[in-house]
PDB file of N, CA and C in Angstrom:
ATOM      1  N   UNK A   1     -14.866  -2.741   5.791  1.00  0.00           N
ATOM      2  CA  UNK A   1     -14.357  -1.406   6.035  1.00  0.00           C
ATOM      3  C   UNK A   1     -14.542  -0.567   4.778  1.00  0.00           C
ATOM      4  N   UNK A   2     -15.149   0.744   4.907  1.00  0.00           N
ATOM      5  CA  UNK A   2     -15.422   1.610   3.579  1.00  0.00           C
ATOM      6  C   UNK A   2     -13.639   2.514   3.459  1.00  0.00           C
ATOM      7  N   UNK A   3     -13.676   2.561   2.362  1.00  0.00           N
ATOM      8  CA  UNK A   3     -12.171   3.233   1.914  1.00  0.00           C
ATOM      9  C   UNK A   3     -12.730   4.549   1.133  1.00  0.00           C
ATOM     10  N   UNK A   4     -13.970   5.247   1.318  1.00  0.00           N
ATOM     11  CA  UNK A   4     -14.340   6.012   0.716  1.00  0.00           C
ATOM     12  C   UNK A   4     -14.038   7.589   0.696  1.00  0.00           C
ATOM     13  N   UNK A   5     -13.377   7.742   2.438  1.00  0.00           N
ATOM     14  CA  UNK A   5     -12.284   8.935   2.433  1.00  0.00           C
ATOM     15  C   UNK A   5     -11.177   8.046   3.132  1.00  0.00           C
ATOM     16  N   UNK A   6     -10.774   7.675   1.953  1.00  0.00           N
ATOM     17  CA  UNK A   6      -9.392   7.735   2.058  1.00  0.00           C
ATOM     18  C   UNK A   6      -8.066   8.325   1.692  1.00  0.00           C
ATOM     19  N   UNK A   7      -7.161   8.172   2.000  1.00  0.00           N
ATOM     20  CA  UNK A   7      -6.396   9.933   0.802  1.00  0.00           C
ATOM     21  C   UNK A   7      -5.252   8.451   0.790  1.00  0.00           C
ATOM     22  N   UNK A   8      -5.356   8.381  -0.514  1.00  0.00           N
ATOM     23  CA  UNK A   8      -4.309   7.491  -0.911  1.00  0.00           C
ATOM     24  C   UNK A   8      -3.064   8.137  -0.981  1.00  0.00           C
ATOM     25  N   UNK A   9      -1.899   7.483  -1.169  1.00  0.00           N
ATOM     26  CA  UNK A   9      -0.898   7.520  -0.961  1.00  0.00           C
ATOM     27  C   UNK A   9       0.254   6.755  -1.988  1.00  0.00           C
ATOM     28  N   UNK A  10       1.164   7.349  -2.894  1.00  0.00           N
ATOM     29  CA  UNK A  10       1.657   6.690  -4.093  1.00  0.00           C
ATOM     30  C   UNK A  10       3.514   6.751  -3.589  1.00  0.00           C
ATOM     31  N   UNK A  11       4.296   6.002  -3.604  1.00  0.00           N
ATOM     32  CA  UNK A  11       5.917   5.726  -3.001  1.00  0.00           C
ATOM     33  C   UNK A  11       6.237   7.178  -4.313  1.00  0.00           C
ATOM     34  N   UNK A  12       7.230   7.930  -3.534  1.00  0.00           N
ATOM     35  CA  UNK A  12       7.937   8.942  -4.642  1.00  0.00           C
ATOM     36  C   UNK A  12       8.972   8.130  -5.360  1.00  0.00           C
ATOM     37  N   UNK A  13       9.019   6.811  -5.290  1.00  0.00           N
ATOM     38  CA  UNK A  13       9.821   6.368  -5.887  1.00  0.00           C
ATOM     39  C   UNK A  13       9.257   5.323  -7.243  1.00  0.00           C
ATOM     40  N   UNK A  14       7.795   5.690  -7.342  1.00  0.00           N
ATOM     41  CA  UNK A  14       6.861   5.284  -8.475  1.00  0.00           C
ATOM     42  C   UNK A  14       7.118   6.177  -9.665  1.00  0.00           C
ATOM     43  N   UNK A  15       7.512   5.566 -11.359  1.00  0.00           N
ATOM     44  CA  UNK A  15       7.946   6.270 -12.330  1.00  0.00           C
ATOM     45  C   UNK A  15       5.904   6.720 -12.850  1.00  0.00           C
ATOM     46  N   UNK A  16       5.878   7.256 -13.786  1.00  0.00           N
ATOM     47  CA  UNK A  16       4.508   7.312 -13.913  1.00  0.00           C
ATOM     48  C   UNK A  16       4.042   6.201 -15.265  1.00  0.00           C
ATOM     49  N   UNK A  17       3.347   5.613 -14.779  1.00  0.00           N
ATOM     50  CA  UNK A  17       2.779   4.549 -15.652  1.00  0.00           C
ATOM     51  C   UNK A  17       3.250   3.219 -15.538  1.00  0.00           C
ATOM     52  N   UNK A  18       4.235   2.978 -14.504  1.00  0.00           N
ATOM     53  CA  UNK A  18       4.670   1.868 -13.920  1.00  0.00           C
ATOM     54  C   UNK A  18       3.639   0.940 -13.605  1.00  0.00           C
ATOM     55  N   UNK A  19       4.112  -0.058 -12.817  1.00  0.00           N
ATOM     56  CA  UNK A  19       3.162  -1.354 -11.616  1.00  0.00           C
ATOM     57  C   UNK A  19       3.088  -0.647 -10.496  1.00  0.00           C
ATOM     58  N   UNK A  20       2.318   0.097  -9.884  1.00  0.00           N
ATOM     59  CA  UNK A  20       2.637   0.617  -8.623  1.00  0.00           C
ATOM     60  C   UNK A  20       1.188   0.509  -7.794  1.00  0.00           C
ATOM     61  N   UNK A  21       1.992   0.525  -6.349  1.00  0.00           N
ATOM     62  CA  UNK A  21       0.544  -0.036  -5.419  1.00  0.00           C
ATOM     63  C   UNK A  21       0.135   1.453  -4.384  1.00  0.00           C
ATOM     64  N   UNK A  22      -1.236   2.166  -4.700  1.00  0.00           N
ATOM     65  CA  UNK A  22      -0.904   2.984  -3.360  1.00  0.00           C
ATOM     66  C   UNK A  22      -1.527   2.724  -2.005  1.00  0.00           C
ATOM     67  N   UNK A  23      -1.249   3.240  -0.869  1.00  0.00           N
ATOM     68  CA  UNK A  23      -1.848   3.296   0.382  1.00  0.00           C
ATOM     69  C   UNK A  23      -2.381   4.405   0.735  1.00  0.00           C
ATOM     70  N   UNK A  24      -3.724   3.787   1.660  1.00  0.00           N
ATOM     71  CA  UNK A  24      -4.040   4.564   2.332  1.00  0.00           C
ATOM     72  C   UNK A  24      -3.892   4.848   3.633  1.00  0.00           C
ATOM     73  N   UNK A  25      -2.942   5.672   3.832  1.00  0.00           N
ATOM     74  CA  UNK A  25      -2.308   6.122   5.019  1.00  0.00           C
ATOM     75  C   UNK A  25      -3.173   6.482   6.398  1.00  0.00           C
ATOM     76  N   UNK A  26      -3.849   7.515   6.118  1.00  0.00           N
ATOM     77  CA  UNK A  26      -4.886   8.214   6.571  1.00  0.00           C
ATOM     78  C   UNK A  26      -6.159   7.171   7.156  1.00  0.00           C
ATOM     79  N   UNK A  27      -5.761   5.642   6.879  1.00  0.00           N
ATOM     80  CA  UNK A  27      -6.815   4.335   7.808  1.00  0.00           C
ATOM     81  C   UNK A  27      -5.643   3.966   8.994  1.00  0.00           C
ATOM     82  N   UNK A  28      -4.695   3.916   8.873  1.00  0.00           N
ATOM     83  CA  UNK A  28      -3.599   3.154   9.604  1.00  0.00           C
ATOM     84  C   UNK A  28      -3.529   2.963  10.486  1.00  0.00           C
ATOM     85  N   UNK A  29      -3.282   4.517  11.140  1.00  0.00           N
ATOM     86  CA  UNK A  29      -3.594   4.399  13.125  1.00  0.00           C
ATOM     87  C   UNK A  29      -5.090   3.668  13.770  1.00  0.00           C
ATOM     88  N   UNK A  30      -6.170   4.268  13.327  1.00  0.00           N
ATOM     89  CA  UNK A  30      -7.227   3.570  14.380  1.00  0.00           C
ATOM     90  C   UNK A  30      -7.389   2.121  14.436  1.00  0.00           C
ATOM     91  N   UNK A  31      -7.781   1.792  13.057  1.00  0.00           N
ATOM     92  CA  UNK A  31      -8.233   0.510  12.727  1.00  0.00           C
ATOM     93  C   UNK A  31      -7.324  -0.558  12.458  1.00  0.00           C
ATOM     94  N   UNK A  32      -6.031   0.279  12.394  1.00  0.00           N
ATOM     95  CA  UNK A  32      -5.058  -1.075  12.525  1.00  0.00           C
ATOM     96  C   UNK A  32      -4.767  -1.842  10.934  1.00  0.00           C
ATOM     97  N   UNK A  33      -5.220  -1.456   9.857  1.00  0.00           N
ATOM     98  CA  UNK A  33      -5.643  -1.555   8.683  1.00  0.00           C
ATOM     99  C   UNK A  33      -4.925  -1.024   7.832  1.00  0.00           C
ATOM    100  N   UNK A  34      -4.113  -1.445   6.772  1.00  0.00           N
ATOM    101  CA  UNK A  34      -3.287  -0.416   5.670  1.00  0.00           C
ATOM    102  C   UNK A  34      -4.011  -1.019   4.417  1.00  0.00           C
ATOM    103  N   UNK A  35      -4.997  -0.452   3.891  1.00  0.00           N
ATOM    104  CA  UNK A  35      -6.384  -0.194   2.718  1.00  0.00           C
ATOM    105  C   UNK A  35      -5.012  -0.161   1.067  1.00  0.00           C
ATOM    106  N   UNK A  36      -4.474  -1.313   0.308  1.00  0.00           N
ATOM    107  CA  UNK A  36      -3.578  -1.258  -0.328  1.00  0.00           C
ATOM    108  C   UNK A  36      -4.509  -1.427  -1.973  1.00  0.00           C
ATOM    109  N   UNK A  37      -4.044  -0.316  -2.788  1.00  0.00           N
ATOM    110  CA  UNK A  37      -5.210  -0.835  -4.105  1.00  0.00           C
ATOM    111  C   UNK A  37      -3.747  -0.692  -5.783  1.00  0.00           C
ATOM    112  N   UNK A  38      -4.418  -0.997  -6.839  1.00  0.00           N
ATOM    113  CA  UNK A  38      -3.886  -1.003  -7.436  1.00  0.00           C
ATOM    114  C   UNK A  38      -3.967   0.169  -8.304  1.00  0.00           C
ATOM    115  N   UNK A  39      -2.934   1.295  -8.618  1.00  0.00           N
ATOM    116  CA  UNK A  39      -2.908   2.714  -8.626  1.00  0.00           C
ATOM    117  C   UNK A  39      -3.646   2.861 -10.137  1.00  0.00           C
ATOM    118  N   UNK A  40      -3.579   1.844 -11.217  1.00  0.00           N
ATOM    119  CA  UNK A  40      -3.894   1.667 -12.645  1.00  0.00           C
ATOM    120  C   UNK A  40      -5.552   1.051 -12.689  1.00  0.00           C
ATOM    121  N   UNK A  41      -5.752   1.200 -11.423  1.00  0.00           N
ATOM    122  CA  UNK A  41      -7.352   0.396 -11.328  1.00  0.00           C
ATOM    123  C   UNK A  41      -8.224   0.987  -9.884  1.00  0.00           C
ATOM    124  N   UNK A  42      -7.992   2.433  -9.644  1.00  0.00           N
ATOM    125  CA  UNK A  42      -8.658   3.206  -8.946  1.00  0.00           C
ATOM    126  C   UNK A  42     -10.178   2.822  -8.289  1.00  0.00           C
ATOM    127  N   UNK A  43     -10.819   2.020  -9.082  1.00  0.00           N
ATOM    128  CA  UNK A  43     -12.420   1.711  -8.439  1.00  0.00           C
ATOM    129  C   UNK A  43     -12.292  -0.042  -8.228  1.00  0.00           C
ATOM    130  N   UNK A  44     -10.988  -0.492  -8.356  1.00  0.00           N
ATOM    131  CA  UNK A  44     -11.119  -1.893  -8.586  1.00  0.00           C
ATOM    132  C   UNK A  44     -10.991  -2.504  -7.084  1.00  0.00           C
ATOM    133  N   UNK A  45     -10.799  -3.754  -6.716  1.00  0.00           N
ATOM    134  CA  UNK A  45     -10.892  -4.218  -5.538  1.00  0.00           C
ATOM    135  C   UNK A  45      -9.418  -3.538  -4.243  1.00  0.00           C
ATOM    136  N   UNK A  46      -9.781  -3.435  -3.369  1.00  0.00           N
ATOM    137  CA  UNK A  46      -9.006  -3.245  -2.293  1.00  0.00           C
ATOM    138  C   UNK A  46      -8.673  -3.670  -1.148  1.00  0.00           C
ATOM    139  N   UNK A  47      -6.929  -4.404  -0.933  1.00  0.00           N
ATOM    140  CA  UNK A  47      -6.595  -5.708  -0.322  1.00  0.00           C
ATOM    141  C   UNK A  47      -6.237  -4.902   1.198  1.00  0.00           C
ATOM    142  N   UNK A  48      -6.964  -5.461   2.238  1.00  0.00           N
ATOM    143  CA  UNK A  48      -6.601  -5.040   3.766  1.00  0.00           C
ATOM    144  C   UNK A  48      -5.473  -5.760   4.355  1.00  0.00           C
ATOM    145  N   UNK A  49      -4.828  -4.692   4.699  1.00  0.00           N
ATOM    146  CA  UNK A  49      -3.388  -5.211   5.183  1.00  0.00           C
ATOM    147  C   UNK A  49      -3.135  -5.348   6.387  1.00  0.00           C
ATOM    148  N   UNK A  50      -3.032  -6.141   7.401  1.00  0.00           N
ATOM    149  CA  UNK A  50      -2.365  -5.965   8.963  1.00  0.00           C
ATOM    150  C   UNK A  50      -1.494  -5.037   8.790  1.00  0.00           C
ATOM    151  N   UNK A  51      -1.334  -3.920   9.919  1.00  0.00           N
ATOM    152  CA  UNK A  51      -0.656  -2.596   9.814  1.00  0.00           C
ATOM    153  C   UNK A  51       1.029  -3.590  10.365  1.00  0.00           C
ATOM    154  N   UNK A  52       0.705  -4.378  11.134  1.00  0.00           N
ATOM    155  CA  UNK A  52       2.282  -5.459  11.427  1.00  0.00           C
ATOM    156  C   UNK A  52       2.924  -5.988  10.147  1.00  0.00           C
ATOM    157  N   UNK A  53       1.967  -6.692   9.295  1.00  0.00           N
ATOM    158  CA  UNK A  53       2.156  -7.239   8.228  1.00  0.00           C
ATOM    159  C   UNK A  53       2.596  -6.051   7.117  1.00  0.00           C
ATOM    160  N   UNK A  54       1.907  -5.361   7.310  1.00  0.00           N
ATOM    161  CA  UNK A  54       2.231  -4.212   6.113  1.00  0.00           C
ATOM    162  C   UNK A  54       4.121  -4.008   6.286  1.00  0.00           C
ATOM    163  N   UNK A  55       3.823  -3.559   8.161  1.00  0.00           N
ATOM    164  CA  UNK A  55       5.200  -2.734   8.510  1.00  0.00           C
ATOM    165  C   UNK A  55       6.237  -3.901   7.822  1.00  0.00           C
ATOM    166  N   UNK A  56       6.519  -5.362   7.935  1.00  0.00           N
ATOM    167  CA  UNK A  56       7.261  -6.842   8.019  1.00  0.00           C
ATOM    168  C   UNK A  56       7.641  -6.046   6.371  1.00  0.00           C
ATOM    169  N   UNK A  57       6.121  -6.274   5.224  1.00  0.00           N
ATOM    170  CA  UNK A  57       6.737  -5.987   3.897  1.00  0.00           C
ATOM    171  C   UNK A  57       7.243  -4.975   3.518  1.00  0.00           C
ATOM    172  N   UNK A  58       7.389  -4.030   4.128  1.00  0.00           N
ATOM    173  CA  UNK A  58       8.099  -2.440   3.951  1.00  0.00           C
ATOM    174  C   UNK A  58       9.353  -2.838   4.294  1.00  0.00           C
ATOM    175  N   UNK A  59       9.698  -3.274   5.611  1.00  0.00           N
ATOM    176  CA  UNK A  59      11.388  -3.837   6.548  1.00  0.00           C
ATOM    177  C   UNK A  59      11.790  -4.529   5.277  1.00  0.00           C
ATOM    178  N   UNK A  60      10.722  -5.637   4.658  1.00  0.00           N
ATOM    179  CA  UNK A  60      11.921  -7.097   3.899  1.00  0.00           C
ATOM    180  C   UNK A  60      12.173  -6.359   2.456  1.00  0.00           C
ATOM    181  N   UNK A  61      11.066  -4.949   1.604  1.00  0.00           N
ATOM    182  CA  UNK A  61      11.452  -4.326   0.638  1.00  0.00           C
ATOM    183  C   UNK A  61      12.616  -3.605   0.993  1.00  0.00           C
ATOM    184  N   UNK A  62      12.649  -2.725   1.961  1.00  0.00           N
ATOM    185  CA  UNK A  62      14.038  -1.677   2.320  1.00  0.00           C
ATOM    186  C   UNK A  62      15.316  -2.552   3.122  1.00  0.00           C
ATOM    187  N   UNK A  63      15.184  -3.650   3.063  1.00  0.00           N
ATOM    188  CA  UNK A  63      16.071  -4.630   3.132  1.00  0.00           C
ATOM    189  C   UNK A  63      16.880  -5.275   1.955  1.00  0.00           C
ATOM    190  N   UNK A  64      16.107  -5.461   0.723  1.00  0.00           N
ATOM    191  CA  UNK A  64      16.277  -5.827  -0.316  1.00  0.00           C
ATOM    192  C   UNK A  64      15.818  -7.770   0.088  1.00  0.00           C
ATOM    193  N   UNK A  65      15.088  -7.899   1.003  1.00  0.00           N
ATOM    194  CA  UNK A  65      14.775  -9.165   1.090  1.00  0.00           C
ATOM    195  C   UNK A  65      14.376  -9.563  -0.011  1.00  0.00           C
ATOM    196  N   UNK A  66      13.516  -9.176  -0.918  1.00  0.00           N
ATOM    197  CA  UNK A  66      13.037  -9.643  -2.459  1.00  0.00           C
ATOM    198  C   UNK A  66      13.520  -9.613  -3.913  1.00  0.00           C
ATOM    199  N   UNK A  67      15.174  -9.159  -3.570  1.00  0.00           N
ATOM    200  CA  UNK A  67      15.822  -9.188  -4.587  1.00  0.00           C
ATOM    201  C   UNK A  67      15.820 -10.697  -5.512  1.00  0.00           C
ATOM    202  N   UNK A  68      15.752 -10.941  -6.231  1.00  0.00           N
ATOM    203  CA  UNK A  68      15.436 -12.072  -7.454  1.00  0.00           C
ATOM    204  C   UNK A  68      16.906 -12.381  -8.067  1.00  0.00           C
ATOM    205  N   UNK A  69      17.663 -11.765  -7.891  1.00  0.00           N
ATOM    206  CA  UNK A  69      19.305 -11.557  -8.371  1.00  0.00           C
ATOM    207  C   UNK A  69      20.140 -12.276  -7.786  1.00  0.00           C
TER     208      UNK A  69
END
């Protein structure tokens, strides 16, 4: 899959210069696909997400499922 118009997408809850991951939103509906890259490495590789799988890690983050505490 080409990610070449893609309009990425950064959480408003990213400080600037953090670890942060963005999406590309704008693949989601057709292909079923959430295009996830690393925001500090713009041309670097880009991990395809099941749009189910994506939705599961969004639910278990706004859950606090991954709290470490």
């Amino acid at each position: 899959m080409t990610t070449e118009h893609s309009q990425w997408f950064k959480s408003s809850y990213s400080n600037t210069g953090g670890n942060c991951v963005e999406v590309a939103i704008n693949l989601v509906a057709s292909p079923g696909i959430v295009p996830v890259r690393d925001s500090k490495n713009l041309t670097g590789p880009v991990l395809n997400v099941s749009a189910p799988a994506f939705a599961l890690f969004v639910a278990g983050v706004k859950g606090a499922g991954f709290d470490l505490v």
